[in-house]
C-alpha atoms as a PDB file:
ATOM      1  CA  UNK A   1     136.756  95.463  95.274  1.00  0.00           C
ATOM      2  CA  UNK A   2     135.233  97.133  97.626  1.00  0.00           C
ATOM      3  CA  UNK A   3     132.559  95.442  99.912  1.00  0.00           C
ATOM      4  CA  UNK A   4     129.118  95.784  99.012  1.00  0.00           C
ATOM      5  CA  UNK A   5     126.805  98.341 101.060  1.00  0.00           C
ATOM      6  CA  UNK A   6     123.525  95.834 101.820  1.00  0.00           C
ATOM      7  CA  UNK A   7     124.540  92.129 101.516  1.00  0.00           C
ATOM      8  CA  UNK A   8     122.058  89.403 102.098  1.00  0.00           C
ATOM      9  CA  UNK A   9     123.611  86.170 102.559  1.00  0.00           C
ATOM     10  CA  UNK A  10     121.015  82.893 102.788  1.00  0.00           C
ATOM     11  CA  UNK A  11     118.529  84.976 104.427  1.00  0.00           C
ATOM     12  CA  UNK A  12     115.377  83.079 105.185  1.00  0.00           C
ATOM     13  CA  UNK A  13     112.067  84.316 106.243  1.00  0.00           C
ATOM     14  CA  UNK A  14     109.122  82.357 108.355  1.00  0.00           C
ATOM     15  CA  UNK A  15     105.953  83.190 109.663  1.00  0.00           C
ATOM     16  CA  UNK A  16     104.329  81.294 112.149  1.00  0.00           C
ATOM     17  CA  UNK A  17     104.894  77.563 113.222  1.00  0.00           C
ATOM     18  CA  UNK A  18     103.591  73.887 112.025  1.00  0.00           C
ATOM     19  CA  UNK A  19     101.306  73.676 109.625  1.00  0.00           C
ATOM     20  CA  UNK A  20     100.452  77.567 109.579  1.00  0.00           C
ATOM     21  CA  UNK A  21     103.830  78.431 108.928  1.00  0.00           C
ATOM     22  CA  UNK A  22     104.866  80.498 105.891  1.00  0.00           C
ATOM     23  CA  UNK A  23     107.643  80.717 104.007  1.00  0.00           C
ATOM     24  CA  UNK A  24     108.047  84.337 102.787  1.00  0.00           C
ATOM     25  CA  UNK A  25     112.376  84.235 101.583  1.00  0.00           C
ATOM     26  CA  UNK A  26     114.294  81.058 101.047  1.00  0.00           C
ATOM     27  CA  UNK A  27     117.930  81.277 100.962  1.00  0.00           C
ATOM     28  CA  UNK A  28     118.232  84.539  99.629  1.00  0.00           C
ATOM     29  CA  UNK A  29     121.571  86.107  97.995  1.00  0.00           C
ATOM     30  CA  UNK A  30     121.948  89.880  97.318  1.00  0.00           C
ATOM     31  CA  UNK A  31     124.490  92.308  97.097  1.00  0.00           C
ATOM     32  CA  UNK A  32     123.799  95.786  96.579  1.00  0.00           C
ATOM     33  CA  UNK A  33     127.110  98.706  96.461  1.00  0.00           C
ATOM     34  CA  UNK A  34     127.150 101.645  97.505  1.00  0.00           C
ATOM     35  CA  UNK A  35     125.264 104.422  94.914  1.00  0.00           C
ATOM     36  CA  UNK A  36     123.550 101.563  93.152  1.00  0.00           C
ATOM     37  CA  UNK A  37     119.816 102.271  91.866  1.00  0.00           C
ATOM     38  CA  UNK A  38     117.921  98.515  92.140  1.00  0.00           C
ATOM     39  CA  UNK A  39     114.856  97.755  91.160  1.00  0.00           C
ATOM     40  CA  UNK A  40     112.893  95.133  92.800  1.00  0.00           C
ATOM     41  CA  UNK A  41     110.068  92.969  91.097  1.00  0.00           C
ATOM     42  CA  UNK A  42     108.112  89.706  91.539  1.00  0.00           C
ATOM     43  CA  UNK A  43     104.084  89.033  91.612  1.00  0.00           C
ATOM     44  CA  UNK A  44     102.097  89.276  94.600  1.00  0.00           C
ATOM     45  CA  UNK A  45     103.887  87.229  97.504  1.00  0.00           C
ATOM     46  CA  UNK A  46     107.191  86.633  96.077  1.00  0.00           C
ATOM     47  CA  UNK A  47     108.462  88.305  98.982  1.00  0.00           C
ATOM     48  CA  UNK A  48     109.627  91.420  97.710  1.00  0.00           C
ATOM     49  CA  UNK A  49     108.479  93.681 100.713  1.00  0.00           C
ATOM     50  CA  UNK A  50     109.764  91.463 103.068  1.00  0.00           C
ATOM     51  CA  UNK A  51     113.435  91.394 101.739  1.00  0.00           C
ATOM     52  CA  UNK A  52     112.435  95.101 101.863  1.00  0.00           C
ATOM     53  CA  UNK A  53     111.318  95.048 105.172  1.00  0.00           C
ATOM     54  CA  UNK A  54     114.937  93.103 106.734  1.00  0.00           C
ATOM     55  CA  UNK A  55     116.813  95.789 104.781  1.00  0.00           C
ATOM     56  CA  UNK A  56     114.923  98.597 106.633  1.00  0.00           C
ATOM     57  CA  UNK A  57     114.988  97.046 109.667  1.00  0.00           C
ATOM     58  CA  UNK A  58     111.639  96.549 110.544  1.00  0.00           C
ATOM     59  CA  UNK A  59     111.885  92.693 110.386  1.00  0.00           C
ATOM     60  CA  UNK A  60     114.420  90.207 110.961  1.00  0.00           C
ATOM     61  CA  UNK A  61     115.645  87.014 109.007  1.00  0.00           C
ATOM     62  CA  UNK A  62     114.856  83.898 110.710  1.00  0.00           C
ATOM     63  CA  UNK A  63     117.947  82.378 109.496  1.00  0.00           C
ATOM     64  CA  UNK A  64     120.856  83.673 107.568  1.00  0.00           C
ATOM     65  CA  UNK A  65     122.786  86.785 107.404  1.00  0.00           C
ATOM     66  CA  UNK A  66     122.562  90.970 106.428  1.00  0.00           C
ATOM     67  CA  UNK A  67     125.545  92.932 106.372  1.00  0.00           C
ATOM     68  CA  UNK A  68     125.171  96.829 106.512  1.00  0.00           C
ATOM     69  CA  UNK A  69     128.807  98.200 105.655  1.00  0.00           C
ATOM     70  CA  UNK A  70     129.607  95.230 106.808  1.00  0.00           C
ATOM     71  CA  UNK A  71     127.887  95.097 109.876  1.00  0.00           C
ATOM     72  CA  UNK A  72     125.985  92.149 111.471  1.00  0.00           C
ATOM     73  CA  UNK A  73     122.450  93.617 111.759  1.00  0.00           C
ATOM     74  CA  UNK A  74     120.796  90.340 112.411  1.00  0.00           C
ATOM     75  CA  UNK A  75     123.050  90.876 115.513  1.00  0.00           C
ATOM     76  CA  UNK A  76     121.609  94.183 116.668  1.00  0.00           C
ATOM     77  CA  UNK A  77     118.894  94.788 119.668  1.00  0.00           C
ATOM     78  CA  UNK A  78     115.775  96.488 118.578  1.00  0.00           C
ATOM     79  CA  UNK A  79     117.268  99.695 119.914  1.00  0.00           C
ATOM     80  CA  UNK A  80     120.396  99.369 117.870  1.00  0.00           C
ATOM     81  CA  UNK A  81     117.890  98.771 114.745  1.00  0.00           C
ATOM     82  CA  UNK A  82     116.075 101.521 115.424  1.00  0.00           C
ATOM     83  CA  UNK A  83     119.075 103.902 115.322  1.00  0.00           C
ATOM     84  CA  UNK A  84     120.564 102.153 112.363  1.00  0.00           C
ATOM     85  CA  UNK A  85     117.670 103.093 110.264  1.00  0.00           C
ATOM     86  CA  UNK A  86     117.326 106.568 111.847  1.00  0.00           C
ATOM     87  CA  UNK A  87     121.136 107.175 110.974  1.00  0.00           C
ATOM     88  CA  UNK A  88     121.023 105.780 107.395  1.00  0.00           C
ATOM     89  CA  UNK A  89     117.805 104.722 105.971  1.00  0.00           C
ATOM     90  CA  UNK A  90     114.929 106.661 104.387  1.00  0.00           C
ATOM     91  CA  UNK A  91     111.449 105.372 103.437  1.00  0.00           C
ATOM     92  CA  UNK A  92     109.262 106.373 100.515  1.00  0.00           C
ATOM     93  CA  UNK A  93     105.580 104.151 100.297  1.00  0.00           C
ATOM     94  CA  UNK A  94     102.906 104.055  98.018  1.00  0.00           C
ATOM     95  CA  UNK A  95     100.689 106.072 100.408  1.00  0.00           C
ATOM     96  CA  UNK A  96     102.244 109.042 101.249  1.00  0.00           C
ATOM     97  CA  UNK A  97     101.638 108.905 104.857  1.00  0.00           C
ATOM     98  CA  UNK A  98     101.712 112.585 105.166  1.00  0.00           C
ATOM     99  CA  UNK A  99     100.126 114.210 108.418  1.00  0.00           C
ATOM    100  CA  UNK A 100      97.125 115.610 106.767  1.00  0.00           C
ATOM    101  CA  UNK A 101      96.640 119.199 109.053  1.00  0.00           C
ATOM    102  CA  UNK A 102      99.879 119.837 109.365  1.00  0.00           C
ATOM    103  CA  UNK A 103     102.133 121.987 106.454  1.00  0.00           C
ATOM    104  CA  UNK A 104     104.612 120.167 104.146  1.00  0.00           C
ATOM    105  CA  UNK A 105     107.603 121.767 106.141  1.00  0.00           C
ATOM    106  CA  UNK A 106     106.311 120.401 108.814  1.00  0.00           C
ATOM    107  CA  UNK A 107     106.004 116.834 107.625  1.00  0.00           C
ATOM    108  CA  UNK A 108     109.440 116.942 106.153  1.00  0.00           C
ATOM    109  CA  UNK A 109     110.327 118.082 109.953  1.00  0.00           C
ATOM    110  CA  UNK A 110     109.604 114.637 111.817  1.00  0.00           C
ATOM    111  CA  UNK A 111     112.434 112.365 111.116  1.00  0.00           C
ATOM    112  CA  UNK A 112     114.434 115.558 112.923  1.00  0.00           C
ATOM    113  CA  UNK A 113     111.855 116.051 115.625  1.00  0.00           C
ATOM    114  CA  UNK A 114     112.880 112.567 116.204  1.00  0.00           C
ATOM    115  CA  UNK A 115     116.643 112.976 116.308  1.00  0.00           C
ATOM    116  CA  UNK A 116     116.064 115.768 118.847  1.00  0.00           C
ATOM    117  CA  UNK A 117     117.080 118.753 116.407  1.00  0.00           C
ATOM    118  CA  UNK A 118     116.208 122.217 117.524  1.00  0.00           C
ATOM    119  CA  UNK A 119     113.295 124.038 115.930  1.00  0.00           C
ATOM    120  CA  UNK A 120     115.871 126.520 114.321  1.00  0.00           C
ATOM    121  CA  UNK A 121     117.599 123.991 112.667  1.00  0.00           C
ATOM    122  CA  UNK A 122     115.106 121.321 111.703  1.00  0.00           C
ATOM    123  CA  UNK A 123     113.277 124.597 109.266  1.00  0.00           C
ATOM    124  CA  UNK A 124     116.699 125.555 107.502  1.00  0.00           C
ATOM    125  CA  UNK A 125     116.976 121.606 106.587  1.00  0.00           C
ATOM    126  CA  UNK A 126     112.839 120.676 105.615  1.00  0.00           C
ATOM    127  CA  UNK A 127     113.186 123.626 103.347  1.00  0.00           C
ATOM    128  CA  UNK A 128     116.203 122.720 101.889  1.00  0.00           C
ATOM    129  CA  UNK A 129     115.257 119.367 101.103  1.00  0.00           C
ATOM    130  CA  UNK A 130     111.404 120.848  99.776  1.00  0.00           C
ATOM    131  CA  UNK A 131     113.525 122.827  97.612  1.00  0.00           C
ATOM    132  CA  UNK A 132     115.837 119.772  96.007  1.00  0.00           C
ATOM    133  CA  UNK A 133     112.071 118.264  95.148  1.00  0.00           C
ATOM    134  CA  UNK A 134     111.412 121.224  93.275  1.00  0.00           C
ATOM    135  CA  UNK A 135     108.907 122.314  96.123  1.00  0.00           C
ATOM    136  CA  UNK A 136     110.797 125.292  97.207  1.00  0.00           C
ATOM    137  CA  UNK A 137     107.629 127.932  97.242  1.00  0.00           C
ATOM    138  CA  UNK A 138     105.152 124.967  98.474  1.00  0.00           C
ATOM    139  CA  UNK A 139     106.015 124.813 102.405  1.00  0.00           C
ATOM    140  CA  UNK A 140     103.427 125.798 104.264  1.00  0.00           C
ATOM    141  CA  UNK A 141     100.465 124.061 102.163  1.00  0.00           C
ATOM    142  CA  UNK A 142      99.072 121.225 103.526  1.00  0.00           C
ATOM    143  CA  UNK A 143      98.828 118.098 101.784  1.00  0.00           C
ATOM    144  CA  UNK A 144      95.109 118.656 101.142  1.00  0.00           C
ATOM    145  CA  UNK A 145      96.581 121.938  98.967  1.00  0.00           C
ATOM    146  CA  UNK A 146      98.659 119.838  97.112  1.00  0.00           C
ATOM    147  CA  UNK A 147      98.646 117.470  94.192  1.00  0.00           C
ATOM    148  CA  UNK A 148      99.305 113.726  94.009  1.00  0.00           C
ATOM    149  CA  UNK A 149     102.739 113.698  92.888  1.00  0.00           C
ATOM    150  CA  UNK A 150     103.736 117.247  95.261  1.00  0.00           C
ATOM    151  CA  UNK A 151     102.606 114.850  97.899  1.00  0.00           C
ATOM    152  CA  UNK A 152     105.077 112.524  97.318  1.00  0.00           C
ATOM    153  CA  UNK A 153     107.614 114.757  96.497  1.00  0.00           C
ATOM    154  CA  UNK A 154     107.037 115.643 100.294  1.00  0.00           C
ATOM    155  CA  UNK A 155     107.446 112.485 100.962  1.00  0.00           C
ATOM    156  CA  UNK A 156     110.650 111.881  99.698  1.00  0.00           C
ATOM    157  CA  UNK A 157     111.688 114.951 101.008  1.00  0.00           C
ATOM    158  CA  UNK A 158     110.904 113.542 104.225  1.00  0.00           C
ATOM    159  CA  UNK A 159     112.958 110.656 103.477  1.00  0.00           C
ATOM    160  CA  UNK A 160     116.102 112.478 102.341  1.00  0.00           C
ATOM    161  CA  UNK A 161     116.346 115.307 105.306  1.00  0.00           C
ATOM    162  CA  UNK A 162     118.110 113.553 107.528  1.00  0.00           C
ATOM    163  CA  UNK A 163     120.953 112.844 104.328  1.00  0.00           C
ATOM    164  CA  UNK A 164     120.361 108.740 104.748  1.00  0.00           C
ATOM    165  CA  UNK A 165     122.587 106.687 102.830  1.00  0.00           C
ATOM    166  CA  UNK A 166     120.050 104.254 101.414  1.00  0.00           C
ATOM    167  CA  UNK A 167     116.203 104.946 100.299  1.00  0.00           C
ATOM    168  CA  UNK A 168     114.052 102.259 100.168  1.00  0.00           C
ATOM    169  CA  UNK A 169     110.914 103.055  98.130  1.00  0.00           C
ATOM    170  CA  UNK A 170     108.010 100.815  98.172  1.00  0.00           C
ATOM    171  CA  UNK A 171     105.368 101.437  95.104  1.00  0.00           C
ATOM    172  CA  UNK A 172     106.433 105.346  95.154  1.00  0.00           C
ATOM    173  CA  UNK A 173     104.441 105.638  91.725  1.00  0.00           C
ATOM    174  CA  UNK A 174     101.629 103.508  92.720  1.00  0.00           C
ATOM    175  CA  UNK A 175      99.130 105.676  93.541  1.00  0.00           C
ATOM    176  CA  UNK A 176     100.225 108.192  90.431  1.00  0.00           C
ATOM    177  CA  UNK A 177      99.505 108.754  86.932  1.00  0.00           C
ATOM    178  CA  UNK A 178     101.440 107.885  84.132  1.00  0.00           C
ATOM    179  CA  UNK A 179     103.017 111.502  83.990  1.00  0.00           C
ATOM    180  CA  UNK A 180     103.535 112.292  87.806  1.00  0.00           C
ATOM    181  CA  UNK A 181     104.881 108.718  88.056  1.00  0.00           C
ATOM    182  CA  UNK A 182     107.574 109.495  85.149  1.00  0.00           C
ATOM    183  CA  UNK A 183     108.329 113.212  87.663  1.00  0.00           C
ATOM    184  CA  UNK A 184     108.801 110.648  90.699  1.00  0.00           C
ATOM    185  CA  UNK A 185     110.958 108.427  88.603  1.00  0.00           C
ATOM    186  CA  UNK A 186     113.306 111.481  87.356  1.00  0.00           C
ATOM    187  CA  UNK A 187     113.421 112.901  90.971  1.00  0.00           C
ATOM    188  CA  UNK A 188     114.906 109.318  92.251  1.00  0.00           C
ATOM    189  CA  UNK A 189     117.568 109.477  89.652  1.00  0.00           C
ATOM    190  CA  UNK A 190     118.818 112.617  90.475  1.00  0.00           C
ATOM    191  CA  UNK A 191     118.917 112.008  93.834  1.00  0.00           C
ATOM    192  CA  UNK A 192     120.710 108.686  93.046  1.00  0.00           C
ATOM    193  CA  UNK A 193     123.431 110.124  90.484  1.00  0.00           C
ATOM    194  CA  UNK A 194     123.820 113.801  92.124  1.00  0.00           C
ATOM    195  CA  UNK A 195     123.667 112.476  95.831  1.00  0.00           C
ATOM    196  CA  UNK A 196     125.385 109.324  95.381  1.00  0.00           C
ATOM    197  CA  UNK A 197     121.981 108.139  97.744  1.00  0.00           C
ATOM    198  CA  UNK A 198     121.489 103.954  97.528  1.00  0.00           C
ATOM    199  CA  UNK A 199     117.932 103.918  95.983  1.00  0.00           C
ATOM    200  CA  UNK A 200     116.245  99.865  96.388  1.00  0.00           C
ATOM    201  CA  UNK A 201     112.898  99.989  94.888  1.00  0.00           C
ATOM    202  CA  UNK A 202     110.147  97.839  94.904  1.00  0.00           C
ATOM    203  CA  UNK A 203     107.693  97.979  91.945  1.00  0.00           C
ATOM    204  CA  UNK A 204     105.337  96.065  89.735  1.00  0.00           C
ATOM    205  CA  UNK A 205     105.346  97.997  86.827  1.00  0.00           C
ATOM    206  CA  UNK A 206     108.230  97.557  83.982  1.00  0.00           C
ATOM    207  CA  UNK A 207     108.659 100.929  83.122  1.00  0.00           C
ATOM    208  CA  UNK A 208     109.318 102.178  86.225  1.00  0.00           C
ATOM    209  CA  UNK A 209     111.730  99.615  86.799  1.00  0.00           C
ATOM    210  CA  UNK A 210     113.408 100.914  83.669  1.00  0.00           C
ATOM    211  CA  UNK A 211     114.730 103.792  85.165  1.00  0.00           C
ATOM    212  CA  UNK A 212     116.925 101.122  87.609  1.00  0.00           C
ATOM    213  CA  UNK A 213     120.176 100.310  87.161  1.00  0.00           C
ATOM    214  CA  UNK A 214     119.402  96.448  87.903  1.00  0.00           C
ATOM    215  CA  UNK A 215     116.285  94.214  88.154  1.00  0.00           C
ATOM    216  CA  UNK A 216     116.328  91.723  90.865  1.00  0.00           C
ATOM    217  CA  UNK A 217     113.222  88.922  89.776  1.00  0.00           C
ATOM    218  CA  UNK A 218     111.507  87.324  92.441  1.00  0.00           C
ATOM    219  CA  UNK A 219     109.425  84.319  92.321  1.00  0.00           C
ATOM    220  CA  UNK A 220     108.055  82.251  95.375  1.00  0.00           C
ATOM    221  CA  UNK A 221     110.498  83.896  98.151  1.00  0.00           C
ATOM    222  CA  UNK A 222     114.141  83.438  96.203  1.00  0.00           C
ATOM    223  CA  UNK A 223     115.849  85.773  93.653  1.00  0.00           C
ATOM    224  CA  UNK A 224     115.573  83.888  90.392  1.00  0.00           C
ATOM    225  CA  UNK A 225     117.299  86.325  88.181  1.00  0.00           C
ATOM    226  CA  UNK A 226     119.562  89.648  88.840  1.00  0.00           C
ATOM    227  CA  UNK A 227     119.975  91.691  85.197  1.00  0.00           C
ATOM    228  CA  UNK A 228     121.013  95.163  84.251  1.00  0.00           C
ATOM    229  CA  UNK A 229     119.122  97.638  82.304  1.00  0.00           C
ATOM    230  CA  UNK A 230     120.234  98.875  79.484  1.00  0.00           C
ATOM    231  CA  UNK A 231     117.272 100.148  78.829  1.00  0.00           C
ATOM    232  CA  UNK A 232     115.628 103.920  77.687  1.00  0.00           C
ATOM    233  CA  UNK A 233     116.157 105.734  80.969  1.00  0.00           C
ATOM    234  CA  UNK A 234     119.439 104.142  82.523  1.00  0.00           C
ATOM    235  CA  UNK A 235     121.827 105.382  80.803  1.00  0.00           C
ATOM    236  CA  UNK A 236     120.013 108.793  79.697  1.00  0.00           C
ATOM    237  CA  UNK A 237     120.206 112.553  81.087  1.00  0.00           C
ATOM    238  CA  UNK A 238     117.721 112.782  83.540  1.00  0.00           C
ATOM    239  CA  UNK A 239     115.994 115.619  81.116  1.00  0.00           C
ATOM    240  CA  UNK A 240     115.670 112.794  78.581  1.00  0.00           C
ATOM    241  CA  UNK A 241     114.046 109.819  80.304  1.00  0.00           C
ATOM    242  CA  UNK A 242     110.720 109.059  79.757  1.00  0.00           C
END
């Protein structure tokens, strides 16, 4: 077999020291291949966003070990982090953290301003991935112009320009109704079965985490149950679910 893409092995999360200290993960076990869709749920301080947070590398365990393609990143400077999750990771968040007076091609843009990509360039690619989202004609509104879920189709057509391998979606359908939510849901399928992209998603709503391949449970900082879904959306055309 062939080794999994994210593995967590007895990862273990602390904040602060003494008596303040809290315990956010506890020996935590995960493997995740490559093309997977997870779903990730647990009630309010299980410690779902932080196991989300290692992943993406904007925290570190305080004991224990990730793998990325089998790669130490517990090992890795800040710097080395930072290009890690520039090179393979995109983010999707319940607020869509769009740059309100600037146009949606322009959003999508960033993560390639950042990687120092010409001007030329960076267009050809923001419209290209607007146009995967089904937002092909809606480049140069702003997000003001633009509807809940077009937002965060922008969004996650920020997160896909730069072709990551993994996205890590936190509450993508959280601020959506039930019908734009079910629009976000089919978009991250099809970008997990047609693009072969890693999708890890954190939610606290059941049907949303239908759409997942697996479930990972958390309660109280560990993983107390890991089952798949055989339920209506997973194994469905995409034109079906919901």
């Amino acid at each position: 077999m062939s080794t999994p893409q994210i593995q967590l092995r007895a990862v273990s999360k602390t904040y602060g020291a003494g008596q303040a200290a809290l315990t956010a993960l506890q020996g935590l076990d995960i493997d995740v291949g490559a093309g997977e869709f997870v779903a990730i749920m647990g009630p309010s301080g299980s410690g779902k966003s932080t196991a989300m947070n290692i992943i993406g590398c904007l925290d570190t365990p305080t004991s224990g070990q990730y793998l990325f393609n089998g790669m130490h990143v517990e090992t890795l400077s800040r710097d080395q982090r930072a290009r890690l999750r520039r090179q393979y990771l995109g983010f999707v968040f319940q607020g869509f953290n769009l740059l309100a007076r600037t146009s949606a091609q322009e959003n999508v843009e960033l993560p390639l301003v950042y990687r120092g990509e010409r001007p030329a360039a960076r267009r050809v690619l923001a419209l290209r991935a607007l146009a995967s989202v089904g937002l092909a004609g809606w480049a140069q509104h702003t997000p003001a112009q633009l509807s809940g879920g077009q937002q965060q189709r922008v969004a996650i057509a920020r997160a896909i320009v730069t072709e990551p391998a993994v996205l890590l979606a936190d509450e993508p359908t959280g601020n959506l109704d039930s019908q734009r939510s079910r629009e976000i849901m089919d978009l991250l399928v099809r970008l997990n079965r047609e693009h072969g992209i890693t999708v890890l998603m954190v939610t606290h709503e059941p049907d949303m985490a239908s759409y997942a391949q697996r479930i990972l449970h958390f309660v109280d900082g560990k993983l107390m149950r890991d089952e798949s879904v055989p339920g209506p959306h997973a194994g469905k055309p995409i034109n079906e679910a919901g």
